[in-house]
Protein backbone atom coordinates (compact mmCIF):
# COMPACT_ATOMS: atom_id res chain seq x y z
CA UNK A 1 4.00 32.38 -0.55
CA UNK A 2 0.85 30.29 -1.23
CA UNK A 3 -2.58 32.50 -0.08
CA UNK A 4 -4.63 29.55 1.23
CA UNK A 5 -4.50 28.92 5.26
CA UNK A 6 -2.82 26.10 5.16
CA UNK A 7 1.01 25.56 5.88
CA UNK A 8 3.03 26.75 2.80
CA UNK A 9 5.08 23.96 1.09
CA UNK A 10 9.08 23.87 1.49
CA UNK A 11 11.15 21.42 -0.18
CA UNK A 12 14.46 20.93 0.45
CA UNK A 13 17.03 19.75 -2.19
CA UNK A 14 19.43 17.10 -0.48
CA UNK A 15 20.06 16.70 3.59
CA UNK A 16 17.40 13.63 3.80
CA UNK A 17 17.68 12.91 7.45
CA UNK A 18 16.63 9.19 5.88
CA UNK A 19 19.18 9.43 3.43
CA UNK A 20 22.58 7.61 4.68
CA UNK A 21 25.44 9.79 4.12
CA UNK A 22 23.32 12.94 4.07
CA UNK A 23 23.91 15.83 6.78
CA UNK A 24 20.58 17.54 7.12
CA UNK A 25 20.12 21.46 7.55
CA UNK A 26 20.50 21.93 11.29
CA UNK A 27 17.54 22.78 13.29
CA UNK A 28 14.88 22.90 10.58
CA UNK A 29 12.54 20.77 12.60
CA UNK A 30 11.59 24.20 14.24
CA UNK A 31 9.86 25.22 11.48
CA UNK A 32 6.98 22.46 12.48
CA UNK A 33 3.51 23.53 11.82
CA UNK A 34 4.67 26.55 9.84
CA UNK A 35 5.49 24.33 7.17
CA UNK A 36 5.25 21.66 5.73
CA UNK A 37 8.37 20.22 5.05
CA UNK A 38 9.37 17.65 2.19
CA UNK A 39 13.34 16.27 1.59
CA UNK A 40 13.95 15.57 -1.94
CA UNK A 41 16.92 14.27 -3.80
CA UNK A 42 17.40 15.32 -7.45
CA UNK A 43 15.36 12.14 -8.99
CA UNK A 44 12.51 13.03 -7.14
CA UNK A 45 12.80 17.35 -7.77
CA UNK A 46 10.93 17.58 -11.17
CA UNK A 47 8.03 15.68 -9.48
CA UNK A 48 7.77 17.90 -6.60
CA UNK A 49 8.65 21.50 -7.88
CA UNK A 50 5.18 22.69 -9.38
CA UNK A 51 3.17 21.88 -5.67
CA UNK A 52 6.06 23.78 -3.63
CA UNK A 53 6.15 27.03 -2.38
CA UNK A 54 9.44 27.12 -1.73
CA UNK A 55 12.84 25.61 -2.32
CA UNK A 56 15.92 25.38 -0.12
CA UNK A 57 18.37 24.17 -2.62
CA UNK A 58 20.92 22.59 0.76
CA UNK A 59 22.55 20.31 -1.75
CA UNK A 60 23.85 23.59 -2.98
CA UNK A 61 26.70 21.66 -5.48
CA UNK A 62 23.41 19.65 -7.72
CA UNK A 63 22.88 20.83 -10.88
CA UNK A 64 19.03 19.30 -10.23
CA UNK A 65 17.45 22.67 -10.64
CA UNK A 66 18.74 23.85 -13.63
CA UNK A 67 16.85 20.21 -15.04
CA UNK A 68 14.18 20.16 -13.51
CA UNK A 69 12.80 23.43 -13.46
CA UNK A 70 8.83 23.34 -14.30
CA UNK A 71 7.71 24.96 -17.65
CA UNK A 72 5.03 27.44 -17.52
CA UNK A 73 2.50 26.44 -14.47
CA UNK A 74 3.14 26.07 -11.02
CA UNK A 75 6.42 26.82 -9.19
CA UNK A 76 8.54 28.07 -5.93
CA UNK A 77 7.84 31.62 -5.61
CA UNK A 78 10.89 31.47 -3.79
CA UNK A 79 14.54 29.77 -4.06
CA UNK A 80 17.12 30.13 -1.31
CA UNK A 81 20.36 28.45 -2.09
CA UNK A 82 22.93 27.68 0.36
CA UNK A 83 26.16 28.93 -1.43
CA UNK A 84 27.15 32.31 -1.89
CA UNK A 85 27.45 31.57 -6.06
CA UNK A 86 24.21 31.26 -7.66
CA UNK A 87 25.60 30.20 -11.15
CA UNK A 88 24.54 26.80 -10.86
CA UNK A 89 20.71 28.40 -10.07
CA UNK A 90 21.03 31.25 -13.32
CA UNK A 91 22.25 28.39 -15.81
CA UNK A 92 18.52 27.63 -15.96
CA UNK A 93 17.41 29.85 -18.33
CA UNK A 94 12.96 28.80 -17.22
CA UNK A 95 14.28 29.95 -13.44
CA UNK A 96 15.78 33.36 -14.40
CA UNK A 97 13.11 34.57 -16.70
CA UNK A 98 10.32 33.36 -13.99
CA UNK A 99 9.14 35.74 -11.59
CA UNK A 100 10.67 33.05 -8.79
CA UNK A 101 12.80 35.27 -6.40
CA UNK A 102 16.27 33.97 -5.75
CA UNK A 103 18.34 34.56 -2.41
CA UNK A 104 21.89 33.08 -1.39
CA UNK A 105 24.18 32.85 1.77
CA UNK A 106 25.57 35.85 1.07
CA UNK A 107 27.63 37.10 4.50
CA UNK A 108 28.34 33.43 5.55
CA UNK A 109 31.79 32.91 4.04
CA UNK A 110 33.58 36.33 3.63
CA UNK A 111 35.67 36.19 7.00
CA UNK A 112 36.38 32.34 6.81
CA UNK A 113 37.18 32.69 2.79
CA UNK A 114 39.35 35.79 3.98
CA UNK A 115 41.28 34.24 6.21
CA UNK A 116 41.84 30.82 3.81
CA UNK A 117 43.18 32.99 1.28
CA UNK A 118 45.52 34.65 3.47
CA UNK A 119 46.78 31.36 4.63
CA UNK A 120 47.16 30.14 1.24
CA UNK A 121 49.30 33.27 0.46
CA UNK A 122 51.64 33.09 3.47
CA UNK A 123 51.63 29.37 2.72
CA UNK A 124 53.06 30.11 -0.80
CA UNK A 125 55.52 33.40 0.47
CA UNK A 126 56.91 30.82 3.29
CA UNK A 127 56.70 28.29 1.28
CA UNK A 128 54.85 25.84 4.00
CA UNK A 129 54.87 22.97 1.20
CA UNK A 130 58.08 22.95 0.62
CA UNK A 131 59.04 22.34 4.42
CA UNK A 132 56.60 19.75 4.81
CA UNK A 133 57.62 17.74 1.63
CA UNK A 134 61.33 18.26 3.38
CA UNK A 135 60.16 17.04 6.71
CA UNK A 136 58.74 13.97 5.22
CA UNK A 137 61.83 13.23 3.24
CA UNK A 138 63.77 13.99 6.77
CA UNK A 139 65.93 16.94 4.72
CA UNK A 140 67.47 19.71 6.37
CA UNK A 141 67.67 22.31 4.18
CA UNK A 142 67.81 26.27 4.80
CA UNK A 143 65.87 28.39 2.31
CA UNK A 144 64.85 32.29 2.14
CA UNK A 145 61.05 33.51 1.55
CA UNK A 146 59.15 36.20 0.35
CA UNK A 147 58.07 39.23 3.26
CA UNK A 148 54.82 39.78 2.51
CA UNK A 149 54.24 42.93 3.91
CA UNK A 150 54.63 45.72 1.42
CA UNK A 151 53.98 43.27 -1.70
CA UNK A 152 51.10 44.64 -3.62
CA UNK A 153 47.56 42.31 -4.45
CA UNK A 154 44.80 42.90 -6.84
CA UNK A 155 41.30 41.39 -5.46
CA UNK A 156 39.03 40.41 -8.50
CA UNK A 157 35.35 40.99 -6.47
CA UNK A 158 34.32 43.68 -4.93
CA UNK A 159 31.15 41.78 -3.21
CA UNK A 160 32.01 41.27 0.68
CA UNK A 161 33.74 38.17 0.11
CA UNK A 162 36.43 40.11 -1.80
CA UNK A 163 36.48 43.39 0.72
CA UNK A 164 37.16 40.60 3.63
CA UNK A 165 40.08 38.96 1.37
CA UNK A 166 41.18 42.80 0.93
CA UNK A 167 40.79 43.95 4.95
CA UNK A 168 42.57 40.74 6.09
CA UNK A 169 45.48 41.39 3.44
CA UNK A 170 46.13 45.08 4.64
CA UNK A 171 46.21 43.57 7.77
CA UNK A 172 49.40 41.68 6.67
CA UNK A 173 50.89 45.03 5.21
CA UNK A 174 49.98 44.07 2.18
CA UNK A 175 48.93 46.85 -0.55
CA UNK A 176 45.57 45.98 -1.86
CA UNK A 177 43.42 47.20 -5.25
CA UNK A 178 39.98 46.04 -5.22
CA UNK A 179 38.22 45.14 -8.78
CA UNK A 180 34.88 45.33 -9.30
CA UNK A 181 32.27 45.65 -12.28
CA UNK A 182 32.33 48.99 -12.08
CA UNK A 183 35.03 52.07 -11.59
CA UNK A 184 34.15 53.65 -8.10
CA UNK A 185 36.71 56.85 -6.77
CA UNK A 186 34.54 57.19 -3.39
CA UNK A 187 35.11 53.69 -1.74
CA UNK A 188 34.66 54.13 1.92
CA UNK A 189 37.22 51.32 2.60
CA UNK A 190 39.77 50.94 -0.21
CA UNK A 191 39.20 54.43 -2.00
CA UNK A 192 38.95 53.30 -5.70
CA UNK A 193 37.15 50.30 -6.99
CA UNK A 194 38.67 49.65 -10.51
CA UNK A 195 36.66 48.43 -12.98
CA UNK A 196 36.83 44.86 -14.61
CA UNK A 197 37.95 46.89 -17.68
CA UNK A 198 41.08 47.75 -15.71
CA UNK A 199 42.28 44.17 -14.67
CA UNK A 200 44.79 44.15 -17.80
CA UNK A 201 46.67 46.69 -17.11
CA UNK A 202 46.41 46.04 -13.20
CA UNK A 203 47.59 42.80 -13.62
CA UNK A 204 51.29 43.68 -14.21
CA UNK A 205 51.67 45.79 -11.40
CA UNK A 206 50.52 42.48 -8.56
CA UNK A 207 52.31 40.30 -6.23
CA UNK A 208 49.17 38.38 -5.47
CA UNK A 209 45.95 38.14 -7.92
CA UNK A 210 43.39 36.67 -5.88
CA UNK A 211 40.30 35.77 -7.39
CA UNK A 212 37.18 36.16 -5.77
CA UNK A 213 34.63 37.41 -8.44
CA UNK A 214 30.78 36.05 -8.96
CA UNK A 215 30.69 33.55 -12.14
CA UNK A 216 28.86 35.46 -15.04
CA UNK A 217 29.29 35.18 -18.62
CA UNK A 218 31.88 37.84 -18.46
CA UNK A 219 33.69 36.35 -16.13
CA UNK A 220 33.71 33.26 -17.24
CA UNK A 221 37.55 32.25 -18.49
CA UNK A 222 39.21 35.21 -17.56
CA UNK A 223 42.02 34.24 -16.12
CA UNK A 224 43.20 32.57 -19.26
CA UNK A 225 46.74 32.33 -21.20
CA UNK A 226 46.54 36.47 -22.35
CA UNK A 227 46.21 36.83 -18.46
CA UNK A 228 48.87 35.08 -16.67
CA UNK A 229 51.14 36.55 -19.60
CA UNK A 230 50.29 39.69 -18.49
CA UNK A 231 51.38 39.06 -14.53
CA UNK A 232 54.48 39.67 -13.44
CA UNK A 233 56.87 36.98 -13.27
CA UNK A 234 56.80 35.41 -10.62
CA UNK A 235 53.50 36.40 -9.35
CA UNK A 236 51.48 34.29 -7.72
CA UNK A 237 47.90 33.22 -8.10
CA UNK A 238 44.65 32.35 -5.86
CA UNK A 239 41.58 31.12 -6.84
CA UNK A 240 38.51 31.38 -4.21
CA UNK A 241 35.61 31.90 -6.40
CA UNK A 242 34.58 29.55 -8.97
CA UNK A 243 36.95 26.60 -11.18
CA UNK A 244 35.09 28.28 -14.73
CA UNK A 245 36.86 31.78 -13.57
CA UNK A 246 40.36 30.24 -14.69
CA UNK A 247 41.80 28.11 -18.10
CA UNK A 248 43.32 25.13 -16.22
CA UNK A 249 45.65 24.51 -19.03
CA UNK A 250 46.77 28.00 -19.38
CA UNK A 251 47.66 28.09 -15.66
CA UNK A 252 49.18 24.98 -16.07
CA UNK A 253 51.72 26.15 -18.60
CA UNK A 254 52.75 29.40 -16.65
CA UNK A 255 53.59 27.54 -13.86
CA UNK A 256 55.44 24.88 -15.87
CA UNK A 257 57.10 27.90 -17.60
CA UNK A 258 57.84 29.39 -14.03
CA UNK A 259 56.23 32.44 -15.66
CA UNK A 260 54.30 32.00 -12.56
CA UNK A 261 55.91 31.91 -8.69
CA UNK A 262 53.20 29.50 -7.75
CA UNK A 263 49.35 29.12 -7.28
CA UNK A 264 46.54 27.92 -5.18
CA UNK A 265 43.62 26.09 -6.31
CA UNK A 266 40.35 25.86 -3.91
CA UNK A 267 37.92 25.33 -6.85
CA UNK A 268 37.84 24.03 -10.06
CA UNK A 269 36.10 23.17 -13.32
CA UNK A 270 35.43 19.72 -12.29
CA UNK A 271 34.37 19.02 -8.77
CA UNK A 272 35.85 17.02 -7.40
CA UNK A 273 38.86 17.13 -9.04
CA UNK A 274 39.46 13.98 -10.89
CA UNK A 275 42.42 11.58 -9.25
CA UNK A 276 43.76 11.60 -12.90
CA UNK A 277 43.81 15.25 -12.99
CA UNK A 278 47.16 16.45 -14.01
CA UNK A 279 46.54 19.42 -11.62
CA UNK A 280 47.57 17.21 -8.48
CA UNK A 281 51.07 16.85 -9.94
CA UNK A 282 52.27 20.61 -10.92
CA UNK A 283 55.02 22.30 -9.67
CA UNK A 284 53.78 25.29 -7.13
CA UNK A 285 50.62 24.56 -7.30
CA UNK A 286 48.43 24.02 -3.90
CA UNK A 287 44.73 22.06 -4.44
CA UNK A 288 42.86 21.86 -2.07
CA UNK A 289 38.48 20.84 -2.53
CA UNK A 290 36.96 23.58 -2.65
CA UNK A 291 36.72 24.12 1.17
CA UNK A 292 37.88 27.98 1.92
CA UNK A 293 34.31 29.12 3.89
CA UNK A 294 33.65 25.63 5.23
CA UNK A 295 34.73 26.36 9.03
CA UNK A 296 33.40 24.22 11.83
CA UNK A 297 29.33 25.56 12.42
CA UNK A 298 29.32 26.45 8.64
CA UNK A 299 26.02 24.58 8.53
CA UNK A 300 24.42 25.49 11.38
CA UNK A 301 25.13 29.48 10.48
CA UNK A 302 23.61 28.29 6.73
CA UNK A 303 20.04 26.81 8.32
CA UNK A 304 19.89 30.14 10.60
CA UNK A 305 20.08 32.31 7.53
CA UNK A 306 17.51 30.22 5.91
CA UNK A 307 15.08 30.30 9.11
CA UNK A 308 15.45 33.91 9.42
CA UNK A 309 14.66 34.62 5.75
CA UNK A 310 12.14 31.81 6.27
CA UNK A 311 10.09 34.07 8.55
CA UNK A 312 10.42 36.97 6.38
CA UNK A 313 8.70 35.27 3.69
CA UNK A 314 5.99 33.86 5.84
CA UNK A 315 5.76 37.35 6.89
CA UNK A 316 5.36 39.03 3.59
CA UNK A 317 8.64 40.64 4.41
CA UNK A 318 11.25 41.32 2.28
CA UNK A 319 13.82 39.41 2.02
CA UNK A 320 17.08 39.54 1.78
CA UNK A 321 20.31 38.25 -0.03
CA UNK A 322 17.91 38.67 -3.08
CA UNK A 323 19.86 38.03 -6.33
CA UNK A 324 19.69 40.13 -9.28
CA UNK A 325 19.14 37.33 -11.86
CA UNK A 326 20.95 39.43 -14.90
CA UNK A 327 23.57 40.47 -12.75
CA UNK A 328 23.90 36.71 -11.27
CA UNK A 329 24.64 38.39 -7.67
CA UNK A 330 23.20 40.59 -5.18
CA UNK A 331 23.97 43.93 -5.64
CA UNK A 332 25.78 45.98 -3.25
CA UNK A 333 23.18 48.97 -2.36
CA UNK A 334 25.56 51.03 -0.89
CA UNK A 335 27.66 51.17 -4.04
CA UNK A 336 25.17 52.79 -6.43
């Protein structure tokens, strides 16, 4: 933070309590006096980044950063961004070669992204669409569904938002393979780790392939035609962690095919998804935007998180969530 005595200086990307339509971080008027606070929207950023000390990036879905980032001069020491992905942060190539220090909202989400995907997996076994398209059309019509318990689900992510998908799919008897980056045999909770290497010969063995990775350049497209090809048929899909992670158009296909048993979308490459979109339209396939960790308080937890790492920094503490800008996540310590 800045060494003169007075007040270091925090912008904040988006949540102008002036700005109609804008919901503001929660609470951040107690930081008065400790600093001095300044609400920018992403015309104004470029302007204001070389005099600030800091930057909550609330508007966590702007790509402002990545074009605005100063050159070489003065910049935020320190960038918190309320999301758990950091992608759209690391796309800025000035940002992750600075010395800036990057933190997220890692440990926000896992539990309420947990429990979305396991609703959007019993929603596809008990096929919850189908009776509600039925009730609407006033249809009585029997059908069987798939028991869940005993199927078997490969979690891509091994950060804590894919061990909470994992713990709350055991809970539902289901049989559950964690992949990470790396191959780990000592896992405390789910034994062996398998490595990203792994996920192709993984893949024909799932029930469920949930994705729940961090978007990096290797990650980036992986779920693509070669990949659903190489799932089971009728397997079904889930996609919590970011829209680049999967080829629409490939998925597309194997659920046209019925290669696929069905799918559920809660992000994609576009946001928000078009109202052209073909994706609205296909067979087995459940959209919805991009909502999974967004549970009622969601903000409220996110402007805690920021206050408490807020008085770390004014502290000279360290912080923590801090991202490892080549890995593009923070690394799990207790996993080296």
């Amino acid at each position: 933070m800045s060494e003169n005595t007075d007040p270091p200086r925090l912008l904040v990307l988006g949540g102008d309590p002036d700005a109609p339509g804008d919901v503001p971080p929660p609470d951040l008027d107690r930081l008065a006096g400790r600093a001095r606070v300044r609400y920018v929207d992403e015309k104004s950023l470029a302007d204001s980044l070389p005099t600030a000390d800091a930057l909550l990036v609330w508007d966590f879905a702007s790509d402002a950063v990545r074009h605005a980032w100063p050159g070489p001069g003065p910049r935020p020491g320190w960038v918190h961004t309320a999301s758990a992905g950091v992608d759209r942060l690391l796309a800025c190539p000035e940002l992750v070669a600075s010395d800036t220090v990057i933190t997220n909202a890692r440990g926000i989400f896992d539990q309420p992204i947990a429990e979305y995907t396991a609703g959007l997996v019993l929603a596809l076994a008990k096929d919850f669409h189908g009776s509600w398209e039925l009730q609407r059309q006033r249809r009585w019509r029997h059908r069987e569904t798939v028991r869940i318990s005993g199927t078997h689900a490969i979690v891509v992510g091994s950060g804590p938002i894919g061990r909470a998908i994992g713990r709350t799919l055991l809970a539902l008897g289901v049989e559950v393979e964690l992949v990470g980056r790396r191959e780990r045999d000592d896992d405390p909770e789910f034994e062996k780790v398998h490595a990203a290497d792994s996920l192709h010969d993984l893949l024909p063995t799932a029930d469920w392939v949930v994705c729940a990775a961090p978007l990096t350049p290797r990650t980036a497209g992986m779920f693509d035609a070669a990949a659903f090809s190489r799932m089971r048929r009728g397997a079904r899909f889930v996609n919590v962690g970011r829209g680049a992670h999967v080829v629409q158009e490939d998925l597309v296909r194997a659920l046209l095919s019925r290669h696929l048993g069905g799918a559920a979308l809660d992000v994609f490459a576009d946001e928000p998804l078009p109202a052209d979109s073909p994706l609205w339209d296909v067979p087995g396939l459940l959209v919805s935007p991009h909502m999974s960790g967004d549970t009622v308080g969601w903000r409220d937890d996110l402007a805690r998180q920021f206050r408490e790492n807020f008085d770390r920094w004014a502290a000279g503490e360290p912080l923590l969530n801090v991202v490892d800008k080549q890995l593009g996540y923070v690394p799990d310590r207790s996993a080296r």
